[in-house]
PDB file of N, CA and C in Angstrom:
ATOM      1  N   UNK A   1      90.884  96.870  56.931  1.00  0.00           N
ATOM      2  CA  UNK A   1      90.644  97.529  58.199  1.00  0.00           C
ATOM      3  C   UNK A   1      91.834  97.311  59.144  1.00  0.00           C
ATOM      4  N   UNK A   2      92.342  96.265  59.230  1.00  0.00           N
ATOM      5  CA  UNK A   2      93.670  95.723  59.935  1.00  0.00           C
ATOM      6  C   UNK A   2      94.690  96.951  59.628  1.00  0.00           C
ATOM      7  N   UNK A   3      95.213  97.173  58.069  1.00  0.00           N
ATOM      8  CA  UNK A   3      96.294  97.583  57.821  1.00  0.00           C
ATOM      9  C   UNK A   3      95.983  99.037  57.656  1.00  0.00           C
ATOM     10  N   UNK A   4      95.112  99.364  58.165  1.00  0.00           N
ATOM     11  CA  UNK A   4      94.274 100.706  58.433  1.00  0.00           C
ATOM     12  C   UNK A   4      94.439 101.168  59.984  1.00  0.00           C
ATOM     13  N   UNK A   5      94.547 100.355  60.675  1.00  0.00           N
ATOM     14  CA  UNK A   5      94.313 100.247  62.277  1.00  0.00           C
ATOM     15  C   UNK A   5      95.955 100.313  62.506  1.00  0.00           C
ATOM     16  N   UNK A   6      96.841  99.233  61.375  1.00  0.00           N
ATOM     17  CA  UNK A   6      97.731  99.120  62.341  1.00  0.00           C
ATOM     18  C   UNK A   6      98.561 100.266  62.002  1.00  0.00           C
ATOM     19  N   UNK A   7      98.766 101.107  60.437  1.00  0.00           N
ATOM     20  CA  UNK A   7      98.912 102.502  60.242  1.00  0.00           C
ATOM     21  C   UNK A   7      98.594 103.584  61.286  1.00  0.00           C
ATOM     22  N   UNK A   8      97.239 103.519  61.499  1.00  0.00           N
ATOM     23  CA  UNK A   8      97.218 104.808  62.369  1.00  0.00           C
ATOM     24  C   UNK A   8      97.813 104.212  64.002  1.00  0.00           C
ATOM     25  N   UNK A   9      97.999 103.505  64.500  1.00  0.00           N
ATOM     26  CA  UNK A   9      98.566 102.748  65.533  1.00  0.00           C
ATOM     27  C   UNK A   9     100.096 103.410  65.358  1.00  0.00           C
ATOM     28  N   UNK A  10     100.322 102.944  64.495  1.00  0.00           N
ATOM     29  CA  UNK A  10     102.156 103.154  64.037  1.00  0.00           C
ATOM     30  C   UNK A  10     102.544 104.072  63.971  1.00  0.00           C
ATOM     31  N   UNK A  11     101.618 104.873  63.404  1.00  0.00           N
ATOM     32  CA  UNK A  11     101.913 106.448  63.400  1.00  0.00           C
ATOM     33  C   UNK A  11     102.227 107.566  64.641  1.00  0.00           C
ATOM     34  N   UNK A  12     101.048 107.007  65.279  1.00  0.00           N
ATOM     35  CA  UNK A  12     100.993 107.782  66.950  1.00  0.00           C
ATOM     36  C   UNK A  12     101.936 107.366  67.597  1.00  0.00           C
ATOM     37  N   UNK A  13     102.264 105.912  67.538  1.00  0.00           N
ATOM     38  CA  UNK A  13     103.234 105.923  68.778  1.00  0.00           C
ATOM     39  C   UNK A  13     104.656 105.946  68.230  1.00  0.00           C
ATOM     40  N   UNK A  14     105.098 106.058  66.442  1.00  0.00           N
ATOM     41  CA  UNK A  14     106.221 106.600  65.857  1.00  0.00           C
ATOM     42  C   UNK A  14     106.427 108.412  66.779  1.00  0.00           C
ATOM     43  N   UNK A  15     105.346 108.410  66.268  1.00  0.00           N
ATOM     44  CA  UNK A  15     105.376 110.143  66.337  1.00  0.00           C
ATOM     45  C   UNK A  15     105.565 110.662  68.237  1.00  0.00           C
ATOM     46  N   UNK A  16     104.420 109.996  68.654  1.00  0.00           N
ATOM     47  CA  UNK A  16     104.446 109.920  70.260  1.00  0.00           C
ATOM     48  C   UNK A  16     105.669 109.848  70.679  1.00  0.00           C
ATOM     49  N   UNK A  17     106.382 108.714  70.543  1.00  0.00           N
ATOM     50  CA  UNK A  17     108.144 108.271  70.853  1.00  0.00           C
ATOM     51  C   UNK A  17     108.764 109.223  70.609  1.00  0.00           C
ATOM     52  N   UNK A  18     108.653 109.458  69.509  1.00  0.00           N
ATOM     53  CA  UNK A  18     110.073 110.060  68.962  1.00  0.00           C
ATOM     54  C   UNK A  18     110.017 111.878  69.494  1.00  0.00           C
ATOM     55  N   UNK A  19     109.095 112.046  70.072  1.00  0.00           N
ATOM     56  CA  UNK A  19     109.133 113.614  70.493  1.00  0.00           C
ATOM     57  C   UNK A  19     109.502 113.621  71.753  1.00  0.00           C
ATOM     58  N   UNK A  20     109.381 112.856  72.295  1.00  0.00           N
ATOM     59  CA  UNK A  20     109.839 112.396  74.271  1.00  0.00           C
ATOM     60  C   UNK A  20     111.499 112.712  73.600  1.00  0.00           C
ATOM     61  N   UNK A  21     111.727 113.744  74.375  1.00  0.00           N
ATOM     62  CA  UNK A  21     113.547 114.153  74.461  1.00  0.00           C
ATOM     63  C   UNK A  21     113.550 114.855  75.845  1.00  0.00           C
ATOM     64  N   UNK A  22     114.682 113.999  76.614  1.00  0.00           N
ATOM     65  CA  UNK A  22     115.018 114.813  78.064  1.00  0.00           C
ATOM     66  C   UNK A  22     115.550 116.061  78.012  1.00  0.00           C
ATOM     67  N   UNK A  23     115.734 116.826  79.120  1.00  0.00           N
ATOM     68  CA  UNK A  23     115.329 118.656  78.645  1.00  0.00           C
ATOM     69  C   UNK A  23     116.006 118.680  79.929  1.00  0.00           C
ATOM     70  N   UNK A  24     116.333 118.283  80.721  1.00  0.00           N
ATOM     71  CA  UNK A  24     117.584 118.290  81.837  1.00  0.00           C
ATOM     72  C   UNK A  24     117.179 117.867  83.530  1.00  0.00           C
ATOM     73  N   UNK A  25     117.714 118.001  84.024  1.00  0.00           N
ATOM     74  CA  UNK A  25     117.649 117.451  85.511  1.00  0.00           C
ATOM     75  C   UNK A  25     116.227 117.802  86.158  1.00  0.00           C
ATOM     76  N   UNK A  26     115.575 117.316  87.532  1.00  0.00           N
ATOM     77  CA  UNK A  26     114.440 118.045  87.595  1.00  0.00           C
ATOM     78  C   UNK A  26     114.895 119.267  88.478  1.00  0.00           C
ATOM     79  N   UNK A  27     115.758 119.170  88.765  1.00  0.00           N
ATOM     80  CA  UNK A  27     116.079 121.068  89.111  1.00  0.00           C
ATOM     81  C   UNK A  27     115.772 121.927  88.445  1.00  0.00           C
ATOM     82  N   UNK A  28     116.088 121.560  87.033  1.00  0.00           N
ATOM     83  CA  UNK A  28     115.863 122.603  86.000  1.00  0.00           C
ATOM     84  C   UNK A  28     114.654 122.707  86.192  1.00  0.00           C
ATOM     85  N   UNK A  29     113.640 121.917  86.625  1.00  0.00           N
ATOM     86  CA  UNK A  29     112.283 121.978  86.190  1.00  0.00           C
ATOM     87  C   UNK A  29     111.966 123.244  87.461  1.00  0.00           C
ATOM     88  N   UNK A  30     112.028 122.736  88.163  1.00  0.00           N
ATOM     89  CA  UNK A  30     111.777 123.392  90.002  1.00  0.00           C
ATOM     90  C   UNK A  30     112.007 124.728  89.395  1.00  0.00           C
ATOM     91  N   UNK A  31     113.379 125.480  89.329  1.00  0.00           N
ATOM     92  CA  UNK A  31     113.769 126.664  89.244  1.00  0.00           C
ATOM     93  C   UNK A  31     113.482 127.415  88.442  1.00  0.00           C
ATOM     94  N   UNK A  32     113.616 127.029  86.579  1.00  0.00           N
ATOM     95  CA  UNK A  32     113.233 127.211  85.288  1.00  0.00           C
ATOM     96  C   UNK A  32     113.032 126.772  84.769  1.00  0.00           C
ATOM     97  N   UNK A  33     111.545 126.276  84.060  1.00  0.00           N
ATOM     98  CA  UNK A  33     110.695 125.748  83.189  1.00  0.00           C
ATOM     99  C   UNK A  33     111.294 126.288  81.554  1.00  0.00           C
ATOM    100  N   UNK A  34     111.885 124.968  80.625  1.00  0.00           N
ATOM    101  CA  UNK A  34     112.303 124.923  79.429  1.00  0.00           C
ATOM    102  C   UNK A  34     111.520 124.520  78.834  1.00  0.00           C
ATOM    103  N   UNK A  35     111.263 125.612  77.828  1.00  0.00           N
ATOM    104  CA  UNK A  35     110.461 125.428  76.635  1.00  0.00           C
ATOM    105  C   UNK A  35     111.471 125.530  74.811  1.00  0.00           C
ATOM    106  N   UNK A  36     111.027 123.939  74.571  1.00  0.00           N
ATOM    107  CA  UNK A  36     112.511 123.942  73.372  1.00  0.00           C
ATOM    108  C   UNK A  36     110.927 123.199  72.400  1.00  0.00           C
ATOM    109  N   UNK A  37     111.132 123.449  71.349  1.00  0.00           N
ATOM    110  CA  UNK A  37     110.404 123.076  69.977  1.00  0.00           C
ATOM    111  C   UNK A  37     111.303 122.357  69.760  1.00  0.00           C
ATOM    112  N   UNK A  38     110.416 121.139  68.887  1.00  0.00           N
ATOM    113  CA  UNK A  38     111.384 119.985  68.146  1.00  0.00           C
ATOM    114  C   UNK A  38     110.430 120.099  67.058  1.00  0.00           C
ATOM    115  N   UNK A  39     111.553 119.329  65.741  1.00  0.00           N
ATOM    116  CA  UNK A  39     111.306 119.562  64.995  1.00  0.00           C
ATOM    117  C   UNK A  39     111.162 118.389  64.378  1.00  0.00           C
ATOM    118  N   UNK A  40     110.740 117.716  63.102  1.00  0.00           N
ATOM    119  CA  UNK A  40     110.330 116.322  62.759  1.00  0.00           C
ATOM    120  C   UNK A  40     111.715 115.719  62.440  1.00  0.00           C
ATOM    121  N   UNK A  41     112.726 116.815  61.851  1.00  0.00           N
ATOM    122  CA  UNK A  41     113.877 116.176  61.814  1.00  0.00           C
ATOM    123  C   UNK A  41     114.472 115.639  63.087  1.00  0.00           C
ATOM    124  N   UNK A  42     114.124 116.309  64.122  1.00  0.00           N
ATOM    125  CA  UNK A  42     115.308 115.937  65.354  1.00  0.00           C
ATOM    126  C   UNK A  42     114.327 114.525  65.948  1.00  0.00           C
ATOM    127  N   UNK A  43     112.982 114.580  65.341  1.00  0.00           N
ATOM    128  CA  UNK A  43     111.847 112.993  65.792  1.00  0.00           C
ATOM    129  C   UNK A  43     112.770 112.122  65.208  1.00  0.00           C
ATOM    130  N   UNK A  44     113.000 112.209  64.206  1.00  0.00           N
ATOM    131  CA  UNK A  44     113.380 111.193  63.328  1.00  0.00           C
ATOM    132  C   UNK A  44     114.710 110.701  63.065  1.00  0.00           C
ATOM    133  N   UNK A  45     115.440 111.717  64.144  1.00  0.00           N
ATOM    134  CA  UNK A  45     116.991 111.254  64.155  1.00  0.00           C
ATOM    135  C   UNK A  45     117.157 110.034  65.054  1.00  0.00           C
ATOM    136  N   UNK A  46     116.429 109.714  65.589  1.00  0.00           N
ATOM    137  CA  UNK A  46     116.023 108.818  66.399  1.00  0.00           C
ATOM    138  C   UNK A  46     116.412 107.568  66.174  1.00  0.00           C
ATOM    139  N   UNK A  47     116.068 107.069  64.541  1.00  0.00           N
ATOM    140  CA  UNK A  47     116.156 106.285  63.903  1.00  0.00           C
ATOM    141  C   UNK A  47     117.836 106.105  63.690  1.00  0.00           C
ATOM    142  N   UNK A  48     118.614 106.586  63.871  1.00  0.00           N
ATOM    143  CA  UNK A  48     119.670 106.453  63.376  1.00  0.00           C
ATOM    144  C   UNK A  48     120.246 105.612  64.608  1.00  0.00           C
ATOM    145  N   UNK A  49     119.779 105.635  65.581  1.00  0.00           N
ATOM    146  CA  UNK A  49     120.578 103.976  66.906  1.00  0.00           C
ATOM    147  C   UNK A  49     119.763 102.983  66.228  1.00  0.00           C
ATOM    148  N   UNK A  50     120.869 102.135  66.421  1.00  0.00           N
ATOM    149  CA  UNK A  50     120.572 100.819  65.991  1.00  0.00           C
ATOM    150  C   UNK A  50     119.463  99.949  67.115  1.00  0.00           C
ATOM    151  N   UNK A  51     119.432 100.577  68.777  1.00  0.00           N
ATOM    152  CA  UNK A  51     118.378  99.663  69.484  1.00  0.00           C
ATOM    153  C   UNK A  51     117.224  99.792  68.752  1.00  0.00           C
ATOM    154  N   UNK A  52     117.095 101.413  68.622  1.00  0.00           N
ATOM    155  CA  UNK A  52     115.596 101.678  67.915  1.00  0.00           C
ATOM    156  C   UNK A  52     115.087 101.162  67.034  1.00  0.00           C
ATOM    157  N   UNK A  53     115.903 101.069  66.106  1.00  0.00           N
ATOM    158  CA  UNK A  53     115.386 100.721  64.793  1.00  0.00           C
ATOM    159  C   UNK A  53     115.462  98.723  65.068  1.00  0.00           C
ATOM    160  N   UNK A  54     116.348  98.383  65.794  1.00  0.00           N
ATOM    161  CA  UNK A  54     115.987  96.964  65.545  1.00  0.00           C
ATOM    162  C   UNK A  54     114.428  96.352  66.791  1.00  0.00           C
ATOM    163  N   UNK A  55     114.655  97.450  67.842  1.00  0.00           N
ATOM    164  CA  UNK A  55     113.098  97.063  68.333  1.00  0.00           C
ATOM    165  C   UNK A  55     111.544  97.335  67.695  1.00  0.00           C
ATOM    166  N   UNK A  56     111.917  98.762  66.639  1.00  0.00           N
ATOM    167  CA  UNK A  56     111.303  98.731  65.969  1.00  0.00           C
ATOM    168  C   UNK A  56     110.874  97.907  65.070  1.00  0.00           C
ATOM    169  N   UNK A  57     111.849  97.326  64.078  1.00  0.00           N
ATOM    170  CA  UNK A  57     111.527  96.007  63.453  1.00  0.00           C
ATOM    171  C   UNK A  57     110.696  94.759  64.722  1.00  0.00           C
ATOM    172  N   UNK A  58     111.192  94.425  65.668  1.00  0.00           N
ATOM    173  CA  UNK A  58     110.980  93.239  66.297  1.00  0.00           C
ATOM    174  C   UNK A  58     109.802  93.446  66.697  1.00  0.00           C
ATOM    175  N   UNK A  59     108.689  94.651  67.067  1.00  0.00           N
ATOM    176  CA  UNK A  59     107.685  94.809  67.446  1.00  0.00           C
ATOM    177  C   UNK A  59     106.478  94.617  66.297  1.00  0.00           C
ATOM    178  N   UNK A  60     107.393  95.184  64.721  1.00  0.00           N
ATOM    179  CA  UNK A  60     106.693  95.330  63.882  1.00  0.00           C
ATOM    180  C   UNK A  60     106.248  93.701  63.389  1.00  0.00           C
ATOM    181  N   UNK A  61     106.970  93.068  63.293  1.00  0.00           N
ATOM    182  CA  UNK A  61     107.011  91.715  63.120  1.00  0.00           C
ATOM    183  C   UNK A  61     106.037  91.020  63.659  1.00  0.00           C
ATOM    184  N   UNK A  62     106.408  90.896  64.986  1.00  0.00           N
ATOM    185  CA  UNK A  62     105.490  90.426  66.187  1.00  0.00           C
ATOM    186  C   UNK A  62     104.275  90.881  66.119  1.00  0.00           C
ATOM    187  N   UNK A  63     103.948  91.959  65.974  1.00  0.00           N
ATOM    188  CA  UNK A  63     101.999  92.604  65.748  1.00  0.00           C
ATOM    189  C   UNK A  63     102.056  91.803  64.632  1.00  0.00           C
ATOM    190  N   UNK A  64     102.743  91.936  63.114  1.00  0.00           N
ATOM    191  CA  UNK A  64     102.054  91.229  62.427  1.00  0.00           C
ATOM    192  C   UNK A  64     102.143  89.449  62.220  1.00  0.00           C
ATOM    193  N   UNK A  65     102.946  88.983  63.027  1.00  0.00           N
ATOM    194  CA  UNK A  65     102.577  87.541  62.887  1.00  0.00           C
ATOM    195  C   UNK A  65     101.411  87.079  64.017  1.00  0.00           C
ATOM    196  N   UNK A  66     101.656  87.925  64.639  1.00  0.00           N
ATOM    197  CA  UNK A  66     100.186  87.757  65.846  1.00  0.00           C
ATOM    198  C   UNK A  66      99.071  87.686  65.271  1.00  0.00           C
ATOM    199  N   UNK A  67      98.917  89.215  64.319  1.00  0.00           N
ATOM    200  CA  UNK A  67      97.483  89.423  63.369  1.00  0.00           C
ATOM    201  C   UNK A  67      97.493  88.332  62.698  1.00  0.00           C
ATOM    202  N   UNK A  68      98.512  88.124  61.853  1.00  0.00           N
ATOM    203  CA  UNK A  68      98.079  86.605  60.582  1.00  0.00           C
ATOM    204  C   UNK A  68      97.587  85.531  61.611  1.00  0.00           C
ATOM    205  N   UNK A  69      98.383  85.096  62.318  1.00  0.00           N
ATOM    206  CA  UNK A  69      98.316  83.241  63.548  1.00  0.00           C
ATOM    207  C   UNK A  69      96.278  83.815  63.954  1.00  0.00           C
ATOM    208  N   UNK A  70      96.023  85.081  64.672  1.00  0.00           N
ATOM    209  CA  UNK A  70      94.392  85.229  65.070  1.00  0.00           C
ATOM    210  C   UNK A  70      93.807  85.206  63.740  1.00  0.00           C
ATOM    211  N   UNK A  71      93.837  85.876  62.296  1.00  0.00           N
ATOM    212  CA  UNK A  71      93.012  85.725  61.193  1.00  0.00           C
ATOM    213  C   UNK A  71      93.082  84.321  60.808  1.00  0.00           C
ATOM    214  N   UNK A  72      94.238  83.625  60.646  1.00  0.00           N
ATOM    215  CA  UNK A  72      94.304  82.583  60.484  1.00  0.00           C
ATOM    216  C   UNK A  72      93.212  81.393  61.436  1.00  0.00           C
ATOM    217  N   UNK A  73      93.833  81.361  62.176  1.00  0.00           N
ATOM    218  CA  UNK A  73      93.326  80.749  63.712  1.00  0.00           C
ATOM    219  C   UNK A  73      91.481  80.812  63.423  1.00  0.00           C
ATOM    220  N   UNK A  74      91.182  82.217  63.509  1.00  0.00           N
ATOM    221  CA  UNK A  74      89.662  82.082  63.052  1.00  0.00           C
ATOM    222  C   UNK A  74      88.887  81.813  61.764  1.00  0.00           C
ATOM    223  N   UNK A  75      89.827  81.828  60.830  1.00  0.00           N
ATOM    224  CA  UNK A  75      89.049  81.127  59.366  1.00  0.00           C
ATOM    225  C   UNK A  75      89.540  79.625  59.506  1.00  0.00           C
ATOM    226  N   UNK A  76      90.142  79.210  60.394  1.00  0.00           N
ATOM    227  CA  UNK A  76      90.460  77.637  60.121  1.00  0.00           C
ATOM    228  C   UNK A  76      89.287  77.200  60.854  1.00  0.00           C
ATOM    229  N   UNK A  77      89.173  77.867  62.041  1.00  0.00           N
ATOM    230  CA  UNK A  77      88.125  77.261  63.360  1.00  0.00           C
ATOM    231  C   UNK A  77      86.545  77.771  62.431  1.00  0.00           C
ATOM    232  N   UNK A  78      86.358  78.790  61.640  1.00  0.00           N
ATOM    233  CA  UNK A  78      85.114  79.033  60.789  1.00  0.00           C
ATOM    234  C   UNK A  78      84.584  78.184  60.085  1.00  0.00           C
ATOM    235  N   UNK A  79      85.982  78.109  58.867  1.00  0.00           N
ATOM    236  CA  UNK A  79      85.674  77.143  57.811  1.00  0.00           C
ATOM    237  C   UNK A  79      86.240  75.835  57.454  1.00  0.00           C
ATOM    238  N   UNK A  80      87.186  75.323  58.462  1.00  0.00           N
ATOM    239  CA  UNK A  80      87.669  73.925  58.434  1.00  0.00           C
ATOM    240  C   UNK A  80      87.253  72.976  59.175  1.00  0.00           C
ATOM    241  N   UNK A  81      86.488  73.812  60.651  1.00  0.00           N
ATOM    242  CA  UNK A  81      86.334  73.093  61.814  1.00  0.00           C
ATOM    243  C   UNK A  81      84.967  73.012  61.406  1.00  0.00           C
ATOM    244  N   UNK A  82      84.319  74.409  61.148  1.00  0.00           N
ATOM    245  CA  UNK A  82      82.858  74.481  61.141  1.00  0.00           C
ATOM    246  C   UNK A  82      82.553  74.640  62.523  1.00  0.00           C
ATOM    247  N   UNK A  83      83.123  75.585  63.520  1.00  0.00           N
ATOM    248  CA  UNK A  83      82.714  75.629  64.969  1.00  0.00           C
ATOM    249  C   UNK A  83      83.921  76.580  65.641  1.00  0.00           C
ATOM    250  N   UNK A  84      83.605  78.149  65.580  1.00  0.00           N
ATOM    251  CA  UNK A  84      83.838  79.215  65.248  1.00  0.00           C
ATOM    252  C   UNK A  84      83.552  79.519  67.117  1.00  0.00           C
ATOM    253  N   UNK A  85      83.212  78.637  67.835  1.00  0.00           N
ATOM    254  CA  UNK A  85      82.845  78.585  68.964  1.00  0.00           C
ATOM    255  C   UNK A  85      84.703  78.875  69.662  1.00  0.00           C
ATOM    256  N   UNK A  86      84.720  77.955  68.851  1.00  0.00           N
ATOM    257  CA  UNK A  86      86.326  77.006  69.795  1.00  0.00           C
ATOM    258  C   UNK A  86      87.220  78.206  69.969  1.00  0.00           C
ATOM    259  N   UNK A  87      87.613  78.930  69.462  1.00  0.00           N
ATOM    260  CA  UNK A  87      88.148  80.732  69.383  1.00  0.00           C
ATOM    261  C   UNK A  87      88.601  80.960  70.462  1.00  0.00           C
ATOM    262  N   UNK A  88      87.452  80.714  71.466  1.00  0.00           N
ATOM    263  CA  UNK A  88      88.093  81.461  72.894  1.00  0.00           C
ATOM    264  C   UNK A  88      88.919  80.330  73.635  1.00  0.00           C
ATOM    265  N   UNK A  89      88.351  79.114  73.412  1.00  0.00           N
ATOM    266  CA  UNK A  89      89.495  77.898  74.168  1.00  0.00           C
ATOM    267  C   UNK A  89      90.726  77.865  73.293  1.00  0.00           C
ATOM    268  N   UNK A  90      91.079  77.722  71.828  1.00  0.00           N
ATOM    269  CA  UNK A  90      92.249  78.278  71.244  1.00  0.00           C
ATOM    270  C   UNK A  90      92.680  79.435  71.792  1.00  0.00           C
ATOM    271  N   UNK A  91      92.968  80.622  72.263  1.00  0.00           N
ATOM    272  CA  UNK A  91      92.952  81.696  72.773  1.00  0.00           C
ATOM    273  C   UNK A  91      93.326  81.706  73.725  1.00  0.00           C
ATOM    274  N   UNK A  92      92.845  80.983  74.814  1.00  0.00           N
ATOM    275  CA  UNK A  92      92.950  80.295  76.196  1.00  0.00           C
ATOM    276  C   UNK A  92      94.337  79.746  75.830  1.00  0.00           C
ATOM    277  N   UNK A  93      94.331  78.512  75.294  1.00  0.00           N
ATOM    278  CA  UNK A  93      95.767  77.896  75.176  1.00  0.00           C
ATOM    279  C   UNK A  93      96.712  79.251  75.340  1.00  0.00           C
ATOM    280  N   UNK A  94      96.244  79.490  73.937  1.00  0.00           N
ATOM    281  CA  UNK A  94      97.725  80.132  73.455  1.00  0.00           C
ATOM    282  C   UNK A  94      98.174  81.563  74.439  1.00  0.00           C
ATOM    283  N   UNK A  95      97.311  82.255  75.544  1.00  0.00           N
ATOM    284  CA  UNK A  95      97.615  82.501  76.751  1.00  0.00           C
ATOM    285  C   UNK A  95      98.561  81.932  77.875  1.00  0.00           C
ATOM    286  N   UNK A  96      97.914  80.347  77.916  1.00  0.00           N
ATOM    287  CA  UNK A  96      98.775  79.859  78.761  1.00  0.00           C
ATOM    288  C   UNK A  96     100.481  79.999  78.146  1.00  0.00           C
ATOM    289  N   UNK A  97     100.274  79.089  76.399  1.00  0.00           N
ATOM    290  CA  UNK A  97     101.581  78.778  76.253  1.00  0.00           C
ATOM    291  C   UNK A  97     102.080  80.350  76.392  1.00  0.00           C
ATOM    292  N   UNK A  98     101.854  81.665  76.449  1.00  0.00           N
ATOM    293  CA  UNK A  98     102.963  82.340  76.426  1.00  0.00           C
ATOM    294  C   UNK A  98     103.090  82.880  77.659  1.00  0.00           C
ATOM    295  N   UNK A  99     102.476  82.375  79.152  1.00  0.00           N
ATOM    296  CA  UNK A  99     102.568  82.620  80.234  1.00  0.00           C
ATOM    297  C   UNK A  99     103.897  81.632  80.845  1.00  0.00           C
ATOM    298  N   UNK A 100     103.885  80.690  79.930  1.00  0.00           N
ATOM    299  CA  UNK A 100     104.666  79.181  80.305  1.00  0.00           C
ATOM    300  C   UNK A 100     106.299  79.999  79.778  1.00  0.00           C
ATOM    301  N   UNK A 101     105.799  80.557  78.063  1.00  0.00           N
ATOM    302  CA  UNK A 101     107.375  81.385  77.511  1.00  0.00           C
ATOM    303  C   UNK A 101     107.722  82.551  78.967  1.00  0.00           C
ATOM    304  N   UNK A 102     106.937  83.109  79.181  1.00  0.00           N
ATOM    305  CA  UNK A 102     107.407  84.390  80.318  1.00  0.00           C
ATOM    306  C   UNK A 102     107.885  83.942  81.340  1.00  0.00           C
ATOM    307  N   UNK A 103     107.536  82.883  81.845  1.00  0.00           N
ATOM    308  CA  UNK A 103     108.255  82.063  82.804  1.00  0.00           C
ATOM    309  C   UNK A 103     109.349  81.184  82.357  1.00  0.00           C
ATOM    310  N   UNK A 104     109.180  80.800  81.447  1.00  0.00           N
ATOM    311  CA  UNK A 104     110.505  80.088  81.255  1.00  0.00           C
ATOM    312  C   UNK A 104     112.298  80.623  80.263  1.00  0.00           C
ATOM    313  N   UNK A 105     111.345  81.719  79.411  1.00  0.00           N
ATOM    314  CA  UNK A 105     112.701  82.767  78.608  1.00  0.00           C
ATOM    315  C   UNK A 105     113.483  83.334  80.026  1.00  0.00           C
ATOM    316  N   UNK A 106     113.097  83.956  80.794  1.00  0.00           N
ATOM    317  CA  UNK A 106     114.089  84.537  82.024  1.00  0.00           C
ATOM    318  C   UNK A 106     114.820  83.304  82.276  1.00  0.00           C
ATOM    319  N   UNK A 107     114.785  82.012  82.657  1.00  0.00           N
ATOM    320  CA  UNK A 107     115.479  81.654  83.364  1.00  0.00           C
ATOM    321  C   UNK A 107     116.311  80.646  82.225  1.00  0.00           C
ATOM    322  N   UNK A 108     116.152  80.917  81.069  1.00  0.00           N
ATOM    323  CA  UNK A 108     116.658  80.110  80.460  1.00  0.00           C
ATOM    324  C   UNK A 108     117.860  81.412  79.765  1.00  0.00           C
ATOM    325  N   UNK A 109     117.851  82.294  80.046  1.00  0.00           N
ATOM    326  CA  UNK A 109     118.439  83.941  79.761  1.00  0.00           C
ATOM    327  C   UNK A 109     119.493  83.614  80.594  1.00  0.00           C
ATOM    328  N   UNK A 110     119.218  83.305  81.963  1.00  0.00           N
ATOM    329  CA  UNK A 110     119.927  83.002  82.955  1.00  0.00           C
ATOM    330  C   UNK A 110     120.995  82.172  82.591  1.00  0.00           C
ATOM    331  N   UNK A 111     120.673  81.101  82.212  1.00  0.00           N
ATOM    332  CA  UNK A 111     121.264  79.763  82.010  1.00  0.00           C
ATOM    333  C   UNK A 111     122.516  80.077  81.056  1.00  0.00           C
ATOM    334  N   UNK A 112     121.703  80.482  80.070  1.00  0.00           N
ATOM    335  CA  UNK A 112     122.547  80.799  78.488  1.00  0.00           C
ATOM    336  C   UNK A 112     122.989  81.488  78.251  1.00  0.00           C
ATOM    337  N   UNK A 113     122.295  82.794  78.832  1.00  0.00           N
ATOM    338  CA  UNK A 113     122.948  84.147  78.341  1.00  0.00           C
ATOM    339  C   UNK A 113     122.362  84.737  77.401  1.00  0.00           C
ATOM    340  N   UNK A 114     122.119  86.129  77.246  1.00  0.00           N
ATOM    341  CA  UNK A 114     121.172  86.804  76.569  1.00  0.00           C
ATOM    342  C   UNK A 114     121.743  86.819  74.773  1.00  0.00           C
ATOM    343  N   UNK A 115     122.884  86.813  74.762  1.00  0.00           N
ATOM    344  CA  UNK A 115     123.659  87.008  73.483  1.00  0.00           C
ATOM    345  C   UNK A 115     123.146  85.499  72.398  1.00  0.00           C
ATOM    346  N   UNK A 116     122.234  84.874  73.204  1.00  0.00           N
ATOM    347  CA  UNK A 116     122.441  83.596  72.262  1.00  0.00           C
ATOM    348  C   UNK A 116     121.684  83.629  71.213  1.00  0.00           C
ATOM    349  N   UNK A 117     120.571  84.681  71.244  1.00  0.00           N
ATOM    350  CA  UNK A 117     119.644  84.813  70.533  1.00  0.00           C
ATOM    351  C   UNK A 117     119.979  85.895  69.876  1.00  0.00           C
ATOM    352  N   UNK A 118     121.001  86.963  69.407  1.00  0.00           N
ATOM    353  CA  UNK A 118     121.397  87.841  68.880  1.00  0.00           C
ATOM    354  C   UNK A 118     121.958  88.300  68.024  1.00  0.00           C
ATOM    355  N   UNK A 119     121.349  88.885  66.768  1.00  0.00           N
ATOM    356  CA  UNK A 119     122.071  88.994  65.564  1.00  0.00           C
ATOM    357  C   UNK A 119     123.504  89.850  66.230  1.00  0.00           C
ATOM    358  N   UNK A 120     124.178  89.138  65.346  1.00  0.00           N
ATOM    359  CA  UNK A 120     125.884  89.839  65.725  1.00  0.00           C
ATOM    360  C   UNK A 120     125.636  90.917  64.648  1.00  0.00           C
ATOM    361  N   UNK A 121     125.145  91.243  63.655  1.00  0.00           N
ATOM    362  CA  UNK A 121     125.145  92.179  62.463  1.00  0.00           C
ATOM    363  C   UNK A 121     125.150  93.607  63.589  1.00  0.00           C
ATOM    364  N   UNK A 122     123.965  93.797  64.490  1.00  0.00           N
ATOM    365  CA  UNK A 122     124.023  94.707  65.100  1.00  0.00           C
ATOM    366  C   UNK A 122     125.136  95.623  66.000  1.00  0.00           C
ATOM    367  N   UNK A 123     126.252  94.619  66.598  1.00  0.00           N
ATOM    368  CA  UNK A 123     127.149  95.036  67.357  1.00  0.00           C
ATOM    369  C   UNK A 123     128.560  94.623  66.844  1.00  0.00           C
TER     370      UNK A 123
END
């Protein structure tokens, strides 16, 4: 059901994204309304910048180590703990800790510099 969910998920907002193309100033809009068809090839040329495709990877990643750490997280607290309760205070934490990362990645961006964390392969 997961890899069912996260397919049709992926799909819409592949497809959603990739049809958003700017069509010109909003003057153009005011004066003359452009009507241009796209086509799946010109969706998908998209893919050929390297931001795209590497945020693409980094998002893809991230949903799925999120999904494994919560499936995980709840068969340990099911069947190791025996108290399937604890879910939402695990949950809780792991809220805070990434309220603590959002506050603390900016200023440590600051400090270091954004490049420190950056595959050089890309640029």
């Amino acid at each position: 059901m997961i890899v069912g969910t996260v397919l049709v998920v992926l799909f819409f907002t592949i497809v959603g994204t990739l049809m958003v193309k700017e069509r010109g100033t909003e003057a153009a809009y005011v004066t003359k309304p452009v009507k241009e068809k796209y086509t799946m090839k010109d969706a998908l040329s998209v893919f050929k910048l390297r931001p795209v495709v590497s945020l693409f990877l980094a998002m893809l990643f991230i949903t799925a180590a999120t999904n494994i750490f919560n499936g995980s997280l709840l068969y340990y607290l099911s069947y190791i703990i025996s108290n399937p309760k604890l879910l939402s205070a695990a949950s809780f934490l792991g809220m805070l800790g990434a309220l603590a990362a959002g506050l603390l990645v900016p200023k440590l961006s600051q400090r270091y510099g954004k490049n420190i964390c950056t595959l050089q392969v890309w640029y």
